[in-house]
N, C-alpha and C. Protein backbone atom coordinates (compact mmCIF):
# COMPACT_ATOMS: atom_id res chain seq x y z
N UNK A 1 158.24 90.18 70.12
CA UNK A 1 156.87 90.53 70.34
C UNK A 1 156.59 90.81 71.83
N UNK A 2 157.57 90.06 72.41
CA UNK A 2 156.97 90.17 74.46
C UNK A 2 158.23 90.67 75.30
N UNK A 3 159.27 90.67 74.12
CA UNK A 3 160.60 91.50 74.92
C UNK A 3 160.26 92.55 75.28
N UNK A 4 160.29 93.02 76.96
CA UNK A 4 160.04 93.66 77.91
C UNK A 4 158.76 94.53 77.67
N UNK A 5 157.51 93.43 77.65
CA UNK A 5 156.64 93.71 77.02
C UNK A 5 155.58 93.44 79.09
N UNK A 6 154.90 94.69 79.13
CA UNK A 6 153.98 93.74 80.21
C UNK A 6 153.00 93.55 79.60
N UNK A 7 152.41 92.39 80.51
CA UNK A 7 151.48 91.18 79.78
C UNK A 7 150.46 91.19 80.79
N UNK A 8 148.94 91.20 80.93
CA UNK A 8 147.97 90.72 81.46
C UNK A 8 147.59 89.82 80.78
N UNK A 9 147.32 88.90 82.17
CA UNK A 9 146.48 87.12 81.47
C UNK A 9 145.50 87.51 82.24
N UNK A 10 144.02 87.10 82.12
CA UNK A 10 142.94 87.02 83.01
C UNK A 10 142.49 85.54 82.74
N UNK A 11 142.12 85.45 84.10
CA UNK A 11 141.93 83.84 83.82
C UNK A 11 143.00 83.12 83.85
N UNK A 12 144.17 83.72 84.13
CA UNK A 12 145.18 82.95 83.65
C UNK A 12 145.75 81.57 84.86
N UNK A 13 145.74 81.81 85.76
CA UNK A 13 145.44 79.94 86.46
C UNK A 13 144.94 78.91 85.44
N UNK A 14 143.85 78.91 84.44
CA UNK A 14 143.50 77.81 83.84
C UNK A 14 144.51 77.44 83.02
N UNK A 15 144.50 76.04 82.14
CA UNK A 15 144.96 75.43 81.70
C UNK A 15 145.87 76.16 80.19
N UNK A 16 144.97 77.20 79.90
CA UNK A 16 145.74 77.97 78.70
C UNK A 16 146.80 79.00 79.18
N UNK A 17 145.96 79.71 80.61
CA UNK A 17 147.06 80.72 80.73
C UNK A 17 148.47 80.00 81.54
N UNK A 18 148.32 78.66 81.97
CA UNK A 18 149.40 78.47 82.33
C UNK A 18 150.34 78.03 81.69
N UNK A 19 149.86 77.36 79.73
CA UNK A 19 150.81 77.15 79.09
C UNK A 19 151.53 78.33 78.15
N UNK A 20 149.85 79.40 78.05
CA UNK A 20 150.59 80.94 77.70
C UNK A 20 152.10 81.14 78.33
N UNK A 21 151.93 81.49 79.74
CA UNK A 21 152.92 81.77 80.70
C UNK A 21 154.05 81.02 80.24
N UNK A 22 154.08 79.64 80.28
CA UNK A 22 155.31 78.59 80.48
C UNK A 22 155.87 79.05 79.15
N UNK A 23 155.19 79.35 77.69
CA UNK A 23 155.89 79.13 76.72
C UNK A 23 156.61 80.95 76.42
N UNK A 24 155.75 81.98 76.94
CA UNK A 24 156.03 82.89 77.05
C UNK A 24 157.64 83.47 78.03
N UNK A 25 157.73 82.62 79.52
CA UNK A 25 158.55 82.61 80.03
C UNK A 25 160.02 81.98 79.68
N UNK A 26 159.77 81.01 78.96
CA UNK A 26 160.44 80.20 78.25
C UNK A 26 161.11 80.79 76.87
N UNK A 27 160.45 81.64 76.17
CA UNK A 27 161.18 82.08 74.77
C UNK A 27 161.51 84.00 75.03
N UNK A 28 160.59 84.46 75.70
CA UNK A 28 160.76 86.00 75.67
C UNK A 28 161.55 86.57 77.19
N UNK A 29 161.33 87.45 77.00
CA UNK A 29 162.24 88.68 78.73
C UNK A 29 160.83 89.67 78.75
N UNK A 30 159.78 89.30 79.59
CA UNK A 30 158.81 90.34 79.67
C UNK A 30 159.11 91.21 81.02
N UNK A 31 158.86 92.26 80.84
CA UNK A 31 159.13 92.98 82.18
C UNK A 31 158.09 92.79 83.00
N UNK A 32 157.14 92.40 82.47
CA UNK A 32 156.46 91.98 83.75
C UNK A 32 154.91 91.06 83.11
N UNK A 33 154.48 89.80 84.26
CA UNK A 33 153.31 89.45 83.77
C UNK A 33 152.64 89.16 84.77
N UNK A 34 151.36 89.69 84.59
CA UNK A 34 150.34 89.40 85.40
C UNK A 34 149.18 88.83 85.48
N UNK A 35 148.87 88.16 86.07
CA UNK A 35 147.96 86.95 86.60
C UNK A 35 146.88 87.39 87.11
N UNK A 36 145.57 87.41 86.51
CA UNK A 36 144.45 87.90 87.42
C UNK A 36 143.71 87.00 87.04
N UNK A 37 142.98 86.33 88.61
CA UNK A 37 142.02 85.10 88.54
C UNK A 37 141.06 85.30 89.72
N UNK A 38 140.23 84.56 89.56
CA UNK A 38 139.31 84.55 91.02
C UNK A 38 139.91 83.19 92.09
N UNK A 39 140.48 82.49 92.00
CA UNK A 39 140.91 81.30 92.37
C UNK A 39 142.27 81.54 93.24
N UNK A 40 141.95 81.88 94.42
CA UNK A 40 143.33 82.16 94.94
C UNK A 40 144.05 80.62 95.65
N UNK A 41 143.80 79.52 96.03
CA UNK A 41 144.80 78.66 95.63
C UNK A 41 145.13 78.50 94.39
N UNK A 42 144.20 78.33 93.28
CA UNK A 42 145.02 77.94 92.03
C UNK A 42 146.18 79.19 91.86
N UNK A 43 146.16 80.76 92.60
CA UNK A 43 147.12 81.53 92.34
C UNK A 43 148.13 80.79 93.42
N UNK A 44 147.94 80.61 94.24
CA UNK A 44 148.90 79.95 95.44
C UNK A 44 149.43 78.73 94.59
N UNK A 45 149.26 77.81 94.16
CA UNK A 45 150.04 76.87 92.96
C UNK A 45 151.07 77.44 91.91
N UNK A 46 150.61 78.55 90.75
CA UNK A 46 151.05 79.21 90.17
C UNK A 46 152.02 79.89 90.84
N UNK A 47 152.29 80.75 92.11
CA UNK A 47 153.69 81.11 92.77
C UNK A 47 154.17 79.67 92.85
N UNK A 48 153.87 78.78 93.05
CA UNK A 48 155.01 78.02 93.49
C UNK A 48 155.90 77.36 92.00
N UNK A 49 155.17 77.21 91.15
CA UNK A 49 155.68 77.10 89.61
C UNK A 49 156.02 77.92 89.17
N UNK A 50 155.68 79.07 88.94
CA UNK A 50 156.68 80.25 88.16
C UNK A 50 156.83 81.24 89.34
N UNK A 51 157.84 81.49 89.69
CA UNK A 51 158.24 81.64 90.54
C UNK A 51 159.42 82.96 90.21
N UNK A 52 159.20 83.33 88.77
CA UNK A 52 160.26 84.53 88.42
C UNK A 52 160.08 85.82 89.38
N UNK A 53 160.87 86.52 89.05
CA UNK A 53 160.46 87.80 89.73
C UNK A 53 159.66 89.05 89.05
N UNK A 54 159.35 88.84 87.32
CA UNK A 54 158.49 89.64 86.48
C UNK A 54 157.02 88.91 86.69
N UNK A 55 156.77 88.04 87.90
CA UNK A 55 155.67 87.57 87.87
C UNK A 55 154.87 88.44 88.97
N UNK A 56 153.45 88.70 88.39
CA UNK A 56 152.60 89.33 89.83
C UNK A 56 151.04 88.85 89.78
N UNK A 57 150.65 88.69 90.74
CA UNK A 57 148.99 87.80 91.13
C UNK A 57 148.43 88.92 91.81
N UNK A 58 147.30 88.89 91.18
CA UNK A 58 146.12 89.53 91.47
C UNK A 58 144.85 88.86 91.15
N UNK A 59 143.89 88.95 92.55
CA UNK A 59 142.37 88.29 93.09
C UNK A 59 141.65 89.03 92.23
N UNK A 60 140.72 88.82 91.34
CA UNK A 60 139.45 89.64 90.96
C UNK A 60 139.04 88.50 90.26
N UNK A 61 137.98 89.57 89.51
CA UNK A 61 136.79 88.55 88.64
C UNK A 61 136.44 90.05 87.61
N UNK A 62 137.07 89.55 86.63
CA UNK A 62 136.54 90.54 85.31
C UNK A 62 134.91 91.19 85.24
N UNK A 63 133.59 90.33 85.88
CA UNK A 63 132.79 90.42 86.04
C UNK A 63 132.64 91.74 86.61
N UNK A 64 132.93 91.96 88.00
CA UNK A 64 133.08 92.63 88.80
C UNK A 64 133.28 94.06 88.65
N UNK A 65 132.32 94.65 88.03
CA UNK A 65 132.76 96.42 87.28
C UNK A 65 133.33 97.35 87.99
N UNK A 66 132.27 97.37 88.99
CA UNK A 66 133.24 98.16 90.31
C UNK A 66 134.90 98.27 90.77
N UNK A 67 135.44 96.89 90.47
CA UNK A 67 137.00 97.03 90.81
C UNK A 67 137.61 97.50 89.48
């Protein structure tokens, strides 16, 4: 289902997207997943835990129509 699949999480720093991630990283090969949160330490935590190289962080806020 996620073999070399890219993946957007929004929100994903919280508590779901980080067990999304862990169990996702853990069973599949995604080519790439990405992280978009408003919380840039909680993204600064998240590099230091998953730490693959199909991982990428990005600052926003879904709110935000303009970006």
């Amino acid at each position: 289902m996620f073999e070399g699949a890219s993946i957007l999480i929004t929100g994903g720093t919280g508590s779901f997207g980080k067990q999304f991630i862990r169990n996702v990283l853990a069973n599949y090969k995604p080519r790439r997943v990405v992280v978009y949160s408003r919380d840039e330490y909680k993204q600064y935590e998240m590099q230091q835990a998953f730490s693959s190289p199909e991982m990428r962080y990005f600052i926003g806020d879904v709110r935000d129509a303009q970006k």
